[in-house]
Protein backbone atom coordinates (compact mmCIF):
# COMPACT_ATOMS: atom_id res chain seq x y z
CA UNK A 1 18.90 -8.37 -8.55
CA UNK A 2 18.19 -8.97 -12.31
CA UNK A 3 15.27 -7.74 -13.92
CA UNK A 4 12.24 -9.59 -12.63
CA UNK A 5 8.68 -10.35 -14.52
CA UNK A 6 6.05 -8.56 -12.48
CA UNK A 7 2.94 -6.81 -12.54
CA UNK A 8 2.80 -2.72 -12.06
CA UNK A 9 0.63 -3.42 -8.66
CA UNK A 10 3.35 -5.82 -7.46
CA UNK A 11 6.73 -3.86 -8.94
CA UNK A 12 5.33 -0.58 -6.57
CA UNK A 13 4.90 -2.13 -3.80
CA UNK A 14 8.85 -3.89 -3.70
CA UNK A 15 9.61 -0.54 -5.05
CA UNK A 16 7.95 1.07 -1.50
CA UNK A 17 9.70 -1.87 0.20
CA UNK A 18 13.46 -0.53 -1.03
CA UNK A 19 12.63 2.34 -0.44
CA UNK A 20 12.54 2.03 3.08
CA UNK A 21 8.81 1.76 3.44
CA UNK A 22 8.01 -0.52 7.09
CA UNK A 23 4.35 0.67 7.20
CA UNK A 24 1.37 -0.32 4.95
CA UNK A 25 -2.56 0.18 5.66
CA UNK A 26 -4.52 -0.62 3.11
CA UNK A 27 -8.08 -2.14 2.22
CA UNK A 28 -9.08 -3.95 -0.55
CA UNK A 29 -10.07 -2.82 -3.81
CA UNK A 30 -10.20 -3.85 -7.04
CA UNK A 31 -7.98 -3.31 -9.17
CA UNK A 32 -5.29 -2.96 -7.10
CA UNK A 33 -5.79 -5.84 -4.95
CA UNK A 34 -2.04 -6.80 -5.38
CA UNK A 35 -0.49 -4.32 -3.82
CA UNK A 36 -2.26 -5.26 -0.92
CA UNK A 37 -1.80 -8.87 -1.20
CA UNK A 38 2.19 -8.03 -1.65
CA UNK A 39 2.64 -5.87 1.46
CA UNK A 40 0.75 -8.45 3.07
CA UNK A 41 3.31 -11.46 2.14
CA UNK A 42 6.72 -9.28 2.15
CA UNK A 43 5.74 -6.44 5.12
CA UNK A 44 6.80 -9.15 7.73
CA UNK A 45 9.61 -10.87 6.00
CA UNK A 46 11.25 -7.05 6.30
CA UNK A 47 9.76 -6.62 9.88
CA UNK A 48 7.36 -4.11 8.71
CA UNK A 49 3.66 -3.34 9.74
CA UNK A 50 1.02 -4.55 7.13
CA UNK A 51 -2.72 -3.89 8.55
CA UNK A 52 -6.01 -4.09 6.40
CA UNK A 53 -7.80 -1.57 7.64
CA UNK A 54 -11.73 -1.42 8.62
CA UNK A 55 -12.08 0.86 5.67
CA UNK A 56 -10.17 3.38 3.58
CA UNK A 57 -11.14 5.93 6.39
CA UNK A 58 -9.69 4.37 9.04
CA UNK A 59 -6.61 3.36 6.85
CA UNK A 60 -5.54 6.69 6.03
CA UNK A 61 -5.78 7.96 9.75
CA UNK A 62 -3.42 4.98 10.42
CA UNK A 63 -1.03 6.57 7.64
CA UNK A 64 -1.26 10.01 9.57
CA UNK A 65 -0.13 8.46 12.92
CA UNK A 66 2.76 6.19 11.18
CA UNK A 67 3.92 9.34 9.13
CA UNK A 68 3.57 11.22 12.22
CA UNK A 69 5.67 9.41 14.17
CA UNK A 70 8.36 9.53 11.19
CA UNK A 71 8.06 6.56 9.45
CA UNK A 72 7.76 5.75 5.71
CA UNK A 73 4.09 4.99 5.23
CA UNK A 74 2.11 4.18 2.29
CA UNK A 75 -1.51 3.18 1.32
CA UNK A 76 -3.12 2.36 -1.84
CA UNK A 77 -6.29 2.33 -2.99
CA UNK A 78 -8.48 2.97 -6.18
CA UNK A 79 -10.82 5.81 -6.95
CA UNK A 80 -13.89 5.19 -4.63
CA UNK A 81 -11.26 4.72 -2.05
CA UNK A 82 -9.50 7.81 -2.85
CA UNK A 83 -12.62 9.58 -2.14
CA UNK A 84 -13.26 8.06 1.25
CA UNK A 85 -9.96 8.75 1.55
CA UNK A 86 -10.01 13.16 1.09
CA UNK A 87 -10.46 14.02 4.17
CA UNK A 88 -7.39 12.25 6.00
CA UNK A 89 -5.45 13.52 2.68
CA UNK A 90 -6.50 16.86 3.64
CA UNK A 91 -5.62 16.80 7.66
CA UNK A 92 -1.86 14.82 6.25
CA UNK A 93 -1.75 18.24 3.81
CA UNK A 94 -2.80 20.67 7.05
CA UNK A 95 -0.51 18.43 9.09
CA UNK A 96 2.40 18.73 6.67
CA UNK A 97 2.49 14.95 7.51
CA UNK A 98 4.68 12.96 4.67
CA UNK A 99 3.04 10.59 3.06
CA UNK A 100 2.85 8.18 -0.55
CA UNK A 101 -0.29 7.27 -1.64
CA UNK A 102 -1.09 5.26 -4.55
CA UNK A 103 -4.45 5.40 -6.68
CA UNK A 104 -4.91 2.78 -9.35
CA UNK A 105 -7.37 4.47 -11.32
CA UNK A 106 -10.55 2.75 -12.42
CA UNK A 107 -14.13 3.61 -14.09
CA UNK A 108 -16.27 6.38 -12.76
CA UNK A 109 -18.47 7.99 -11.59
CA UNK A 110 -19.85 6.07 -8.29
CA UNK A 111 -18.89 2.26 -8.18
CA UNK A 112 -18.35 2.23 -12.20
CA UNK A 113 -16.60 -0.52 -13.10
CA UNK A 114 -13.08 -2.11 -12.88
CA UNK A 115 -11.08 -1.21 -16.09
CA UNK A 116 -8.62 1.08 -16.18
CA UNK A 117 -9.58 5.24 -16.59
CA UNK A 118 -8.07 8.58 -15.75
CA UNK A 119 -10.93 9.91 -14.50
CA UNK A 120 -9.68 11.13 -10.97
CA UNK A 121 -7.30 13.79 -12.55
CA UNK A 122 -9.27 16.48 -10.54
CA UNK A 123 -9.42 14.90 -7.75
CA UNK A 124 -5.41 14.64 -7.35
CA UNK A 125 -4.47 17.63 -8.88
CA UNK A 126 -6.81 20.01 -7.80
CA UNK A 127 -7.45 19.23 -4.26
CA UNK A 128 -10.64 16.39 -3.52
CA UNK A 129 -10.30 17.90 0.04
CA UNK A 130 -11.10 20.63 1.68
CA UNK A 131 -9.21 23.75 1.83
CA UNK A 132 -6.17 25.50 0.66
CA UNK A 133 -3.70 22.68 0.35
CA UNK A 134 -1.47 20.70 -3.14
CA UNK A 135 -0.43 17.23 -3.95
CA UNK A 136 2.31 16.58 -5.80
CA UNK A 137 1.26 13.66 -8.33
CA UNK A 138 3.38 11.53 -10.06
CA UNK A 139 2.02 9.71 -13.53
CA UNK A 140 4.20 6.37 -14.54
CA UNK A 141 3.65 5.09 -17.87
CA UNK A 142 5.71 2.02 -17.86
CA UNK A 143 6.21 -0.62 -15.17
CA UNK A 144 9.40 0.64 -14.93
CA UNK A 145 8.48 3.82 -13.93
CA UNK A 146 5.92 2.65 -11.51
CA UNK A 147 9.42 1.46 -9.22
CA UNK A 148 11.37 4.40 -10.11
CA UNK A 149 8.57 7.04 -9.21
CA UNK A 150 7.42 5.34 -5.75
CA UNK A 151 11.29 5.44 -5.11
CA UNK A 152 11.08 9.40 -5.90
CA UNK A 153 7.78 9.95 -4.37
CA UNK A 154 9.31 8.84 -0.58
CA UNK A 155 12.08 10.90 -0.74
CA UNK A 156 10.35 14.01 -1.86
CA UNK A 157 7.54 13.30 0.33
CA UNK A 158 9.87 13.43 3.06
CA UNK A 159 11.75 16.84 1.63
CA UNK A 160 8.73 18.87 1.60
CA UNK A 161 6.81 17.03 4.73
CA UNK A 162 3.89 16.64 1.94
CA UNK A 163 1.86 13.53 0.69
CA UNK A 164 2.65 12.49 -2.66
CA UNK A 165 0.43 10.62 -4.94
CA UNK A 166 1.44 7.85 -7.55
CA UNK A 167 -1.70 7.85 -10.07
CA UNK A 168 -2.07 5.06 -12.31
CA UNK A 169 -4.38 3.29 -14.08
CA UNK A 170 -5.70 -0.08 -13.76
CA UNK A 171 -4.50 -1.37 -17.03
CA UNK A 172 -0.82 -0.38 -15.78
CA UNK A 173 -1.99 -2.14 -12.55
CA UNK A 174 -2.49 -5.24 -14.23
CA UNK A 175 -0.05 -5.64 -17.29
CA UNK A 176 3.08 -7.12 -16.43
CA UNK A 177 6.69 -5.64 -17.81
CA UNK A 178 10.79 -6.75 -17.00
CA UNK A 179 11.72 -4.47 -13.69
CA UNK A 180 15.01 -3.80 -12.94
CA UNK A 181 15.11 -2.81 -9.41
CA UNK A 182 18.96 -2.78 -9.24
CA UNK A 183 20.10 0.15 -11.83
CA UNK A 184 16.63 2.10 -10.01
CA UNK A 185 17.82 5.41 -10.49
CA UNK A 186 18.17 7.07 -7.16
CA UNK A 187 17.82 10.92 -6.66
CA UNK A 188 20.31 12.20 -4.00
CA UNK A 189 18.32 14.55 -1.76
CA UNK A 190 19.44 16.26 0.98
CA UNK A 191 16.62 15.16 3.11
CA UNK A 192 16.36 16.92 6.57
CA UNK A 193 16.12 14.72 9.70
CA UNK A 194 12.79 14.61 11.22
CA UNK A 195 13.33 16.79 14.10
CA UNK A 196 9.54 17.68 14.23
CA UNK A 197 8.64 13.67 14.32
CA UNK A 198 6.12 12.84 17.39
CA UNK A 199 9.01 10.26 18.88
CA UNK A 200 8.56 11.57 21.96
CA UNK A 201 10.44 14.38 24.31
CA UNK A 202 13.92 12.39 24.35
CA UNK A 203 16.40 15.32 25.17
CA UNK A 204 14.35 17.80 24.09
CA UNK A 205 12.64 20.46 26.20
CA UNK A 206 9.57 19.93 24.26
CA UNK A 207 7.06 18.04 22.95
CA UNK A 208 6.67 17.79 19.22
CA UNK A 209 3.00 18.31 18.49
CA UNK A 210 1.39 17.20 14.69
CA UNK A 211 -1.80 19.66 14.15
CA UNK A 212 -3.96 21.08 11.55
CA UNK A 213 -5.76 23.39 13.79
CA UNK A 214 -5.37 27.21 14.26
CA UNK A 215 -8.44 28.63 15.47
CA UNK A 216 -7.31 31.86 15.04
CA UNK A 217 -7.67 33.38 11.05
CA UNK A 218 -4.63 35.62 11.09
CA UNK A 219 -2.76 32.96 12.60
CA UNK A 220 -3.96 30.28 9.96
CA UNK A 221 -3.68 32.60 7.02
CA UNK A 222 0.01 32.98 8.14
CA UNK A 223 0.26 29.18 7.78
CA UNK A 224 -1.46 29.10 4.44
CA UNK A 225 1.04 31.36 3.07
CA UNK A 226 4.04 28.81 4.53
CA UNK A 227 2.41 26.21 3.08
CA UNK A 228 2.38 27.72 -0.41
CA UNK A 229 5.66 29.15 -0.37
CA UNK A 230 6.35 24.98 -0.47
CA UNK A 231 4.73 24.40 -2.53
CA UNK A 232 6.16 26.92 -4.91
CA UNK A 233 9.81 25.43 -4.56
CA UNK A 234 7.93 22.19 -5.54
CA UNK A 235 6.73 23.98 -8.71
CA UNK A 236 10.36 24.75 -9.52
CA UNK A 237 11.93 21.66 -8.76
CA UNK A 238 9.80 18.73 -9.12
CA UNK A 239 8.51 19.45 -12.76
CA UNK A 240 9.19 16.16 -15.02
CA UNK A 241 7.94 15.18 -18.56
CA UNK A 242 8.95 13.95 -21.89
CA UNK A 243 9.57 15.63 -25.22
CA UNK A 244 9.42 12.86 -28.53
CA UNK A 245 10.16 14.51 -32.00
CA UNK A 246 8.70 18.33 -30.77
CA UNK A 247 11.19 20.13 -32.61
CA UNK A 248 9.70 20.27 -36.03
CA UNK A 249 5.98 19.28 -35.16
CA UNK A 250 2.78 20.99 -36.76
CA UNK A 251 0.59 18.53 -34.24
CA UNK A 252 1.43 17.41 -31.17
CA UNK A 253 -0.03 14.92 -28.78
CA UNK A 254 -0.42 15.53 -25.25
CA UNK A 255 -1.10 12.20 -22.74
CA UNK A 256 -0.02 10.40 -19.86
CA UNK A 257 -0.30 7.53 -18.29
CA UNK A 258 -0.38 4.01 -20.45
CA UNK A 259 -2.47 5.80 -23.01
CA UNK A 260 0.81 8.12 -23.85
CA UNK A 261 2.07 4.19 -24.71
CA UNK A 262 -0.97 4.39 -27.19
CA UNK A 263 -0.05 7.79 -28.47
CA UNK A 264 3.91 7.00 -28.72
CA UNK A 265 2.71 4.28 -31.46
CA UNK A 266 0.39 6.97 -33.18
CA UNK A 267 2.71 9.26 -33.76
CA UNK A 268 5.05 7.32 -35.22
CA UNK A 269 2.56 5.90 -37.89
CA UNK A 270 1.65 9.38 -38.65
CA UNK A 271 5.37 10.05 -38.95
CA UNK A 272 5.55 7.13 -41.28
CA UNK A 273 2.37 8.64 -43.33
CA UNK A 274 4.02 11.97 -43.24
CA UNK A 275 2.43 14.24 -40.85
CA UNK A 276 4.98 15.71 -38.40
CA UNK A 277 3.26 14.86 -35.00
CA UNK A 278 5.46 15.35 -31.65
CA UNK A 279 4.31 14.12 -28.00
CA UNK A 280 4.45 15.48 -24.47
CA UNK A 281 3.88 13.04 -21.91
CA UNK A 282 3.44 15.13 -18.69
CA UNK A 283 4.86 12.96 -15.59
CA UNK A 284 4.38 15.22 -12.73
CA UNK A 285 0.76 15.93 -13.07
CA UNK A 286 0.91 18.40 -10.48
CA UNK A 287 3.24 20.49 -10.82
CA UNK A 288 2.14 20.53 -14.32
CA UNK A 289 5.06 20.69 -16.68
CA UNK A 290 4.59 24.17 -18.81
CA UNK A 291 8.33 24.14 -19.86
CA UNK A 292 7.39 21.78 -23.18
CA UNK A 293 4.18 23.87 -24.26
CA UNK A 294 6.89 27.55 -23.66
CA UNK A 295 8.74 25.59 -26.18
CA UNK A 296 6.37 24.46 -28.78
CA UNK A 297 3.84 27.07 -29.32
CA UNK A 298 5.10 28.79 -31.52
CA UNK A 299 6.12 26.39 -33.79
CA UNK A 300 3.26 23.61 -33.20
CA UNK A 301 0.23 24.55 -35.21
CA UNK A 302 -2.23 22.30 -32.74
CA UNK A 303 -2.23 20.29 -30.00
CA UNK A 304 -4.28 17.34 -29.72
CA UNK A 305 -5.20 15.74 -25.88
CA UNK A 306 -5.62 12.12 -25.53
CA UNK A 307 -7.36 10.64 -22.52
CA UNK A 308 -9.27 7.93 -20.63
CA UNK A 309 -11.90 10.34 -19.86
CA UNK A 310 -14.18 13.17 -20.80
CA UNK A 311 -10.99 15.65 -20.51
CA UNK A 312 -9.43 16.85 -17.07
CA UNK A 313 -6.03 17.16 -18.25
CA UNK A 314 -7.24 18.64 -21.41
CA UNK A 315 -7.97 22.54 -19.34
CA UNK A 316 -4.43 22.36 -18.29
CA UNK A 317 -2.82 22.08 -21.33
CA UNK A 318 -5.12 25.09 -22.92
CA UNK A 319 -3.91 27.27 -19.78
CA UNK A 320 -0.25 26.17 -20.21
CA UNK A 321 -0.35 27.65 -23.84
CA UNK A 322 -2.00 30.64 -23.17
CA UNK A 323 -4.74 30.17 -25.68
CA UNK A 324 -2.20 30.70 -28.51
CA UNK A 325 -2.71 28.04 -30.18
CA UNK A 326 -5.89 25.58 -30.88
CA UNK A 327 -6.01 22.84 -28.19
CA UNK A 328 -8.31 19.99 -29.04
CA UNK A 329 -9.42 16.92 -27.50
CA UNK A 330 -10.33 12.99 -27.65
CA UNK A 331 -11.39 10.77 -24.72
CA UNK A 332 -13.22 7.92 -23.97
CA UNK A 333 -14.52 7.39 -20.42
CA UNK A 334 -15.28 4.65 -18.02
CA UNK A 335 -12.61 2.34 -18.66
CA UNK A 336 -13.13 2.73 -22.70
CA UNK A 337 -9.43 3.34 -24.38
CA UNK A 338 -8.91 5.97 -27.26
CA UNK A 339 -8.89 4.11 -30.52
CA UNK A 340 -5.29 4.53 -32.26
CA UNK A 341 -7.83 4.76 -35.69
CA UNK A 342 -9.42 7.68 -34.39
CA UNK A 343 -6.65 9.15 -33.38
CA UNK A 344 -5.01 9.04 -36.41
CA UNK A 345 -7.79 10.55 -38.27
CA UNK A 346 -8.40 13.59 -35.88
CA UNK A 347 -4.04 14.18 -36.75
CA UNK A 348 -4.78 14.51 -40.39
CA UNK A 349 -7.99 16.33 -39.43
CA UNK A 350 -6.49 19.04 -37.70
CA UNK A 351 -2.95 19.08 -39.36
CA UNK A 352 -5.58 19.75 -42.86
CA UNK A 353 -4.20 17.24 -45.12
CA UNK A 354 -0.33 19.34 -44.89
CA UNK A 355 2.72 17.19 -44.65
């Protein structure tokens, strides 16, 4: 398959497709009405499930019996959704029921608008639901990336019997970009079989039984501690980011998403003006990658956050470096993007006029 024109909306849903995904539930919301309208078309051409659901409720109860069961299941929304969403996230969590779910972020608070933000940062990263519990969220930045990370997101949802988020944007949703689905870098995990899937008895002598309850305390702290012992190995293993020109920078940039696209071109025009600016793109947003700040900070004199909202990300970076050095910040919210021109002048700002 060459590489094919296609928006990020439709490129992650054939991405879920290759992957193996046969079960979609979904309802509509803008701007990621694509994805839906995609599963919708190609679901039954692969003899897979599409259903639009009553409502994001319902649909991702319907992703808790599919990934129950032992399917690949996936449902996609955007960020009023997502919240309608938290509780079913948080019974998949309790559940240890795997799971990819895709938010396609858009203006906030409330009903907002329909550009493309980065306002729901909390809400993946630190738990929307309720109770002890961790996503692990995965930030694309290209098109690209949008099929290569819903390809990782299945398989590691599957490793650590954990839902996995794909958080976009809905500019990223919308632009269109060459995908090559054939050279799709594939991760070779050794992925347990799902012995613990409700199929049935079969041969066993058992039933298997998918819960979230443990009335008792001791008994459900004793489960809380499994579940974080999980979701420490995913701390070790499933960091990713990128490092650009880190090595000798005084100021370096720290974004995600398609405005890291934004910041990519920044620093290189203050690279061409002579100001020695570096950028970390995290990718896995949680487990936040603290590997690149270990490296910089004590050679970076400041680090500058970029984002599409009034600064989420912007208190993980400051913990990752420790308060060692300065950590400042720039954001526009509800769908506004950070002005390259503004950018430029906060680098020379902070960097104090030294080349």
């Amino acid at each position: 398959m060459a590489k094919v024109l296609m928006k990020g909306n439709e490129a992650l849903a054939e991405a879920a497709i290759q992957a193996g995904c046969r079960h979609y539930f979904g309802y509509p919301i803008t701007p990621q009405n694509e994805v839906t309208a995609y599963m919708a078309k190609r679901m039954p051409e692969v003899g897979g499930v599409f259903l639009q659901a009553e409502s994001e409720v319902s649909a991702i109860n319907m992703v808790y019996g599919a990934g129950g069961a032992g399917a690949r299941v996936m449902t996609s929304t955007s960020s009023p959704g997502l919240s309608l969403m938290q509780e079913g996230i948080s019974y998949l969590a309790g559940a240890q029921v795997p799971c990819v779910i895709v938010n396609i972020m858009r203006g906030g608070p409330g009903l907002g608008d329909i550009q493309g933000a980065q306002g729901d940062y909390f809400q993946s990263t630190k738990g929307g639901g309720h109770g002890d519990y961790r996503l692990i969220v995965l930030a694309p930045s290209t098109i690209q990336e949008m099929a290569d990370l819903v390809q990782e997101a299945f398989d590691i949802a599957d490793e650590y019997r954990n839902p996995v988020v794909i958080l976009g944007d809905g500019m990223l949703g919308q632009m269109m970009e060459p995908v090559d689905f054939e050279n799709i870098q594939k991760r070779k995990r050794d992925i347990p079989e799902k012995t613990w899937a409700t199929t049935g008895r079969g041969n066993r002598e058992h039933r298997n039984i998918i819960n979230s309850l443990y009335i008792d305390p001791p008994v459900l702290e004793k489960y809380n501690y499994q579940l974080f012992e999980k979701y420490a190995k995913a701390e070790k293993n499933e960091v990713r980011y990128e490092m650009i020109n880190c090595e000798d920078a005084d100021v370096i940039l720290v974004a995600y998403g398609t405005i890291a696209r934004v910041a990519k071109n920044v620093m290189n025009i203050a690279r061409r003006e002579g100001y020695k600016v570096g950028l970390i793109r995290p990718i896995s947003l949680w487990p936040f990658p603290k590997e690149p700040f270990e490296k910089t900070v004590d050679t970076a004199k400041a680090y500058l956050t970029v984002e599409m909202s009034m600064g989420q990300m912007v208190e993980d970076v400051k913990l990752a470096v420790q308060f060692k050095k300065p950590v400042y910040f720039y954001g526009r919210p509800g769908g506004m993007i950070p002005e390259p021109s503004v950018m430029l002048e906060q680098i020379k700002k902070i960097a104090g006029g030294v080349k």
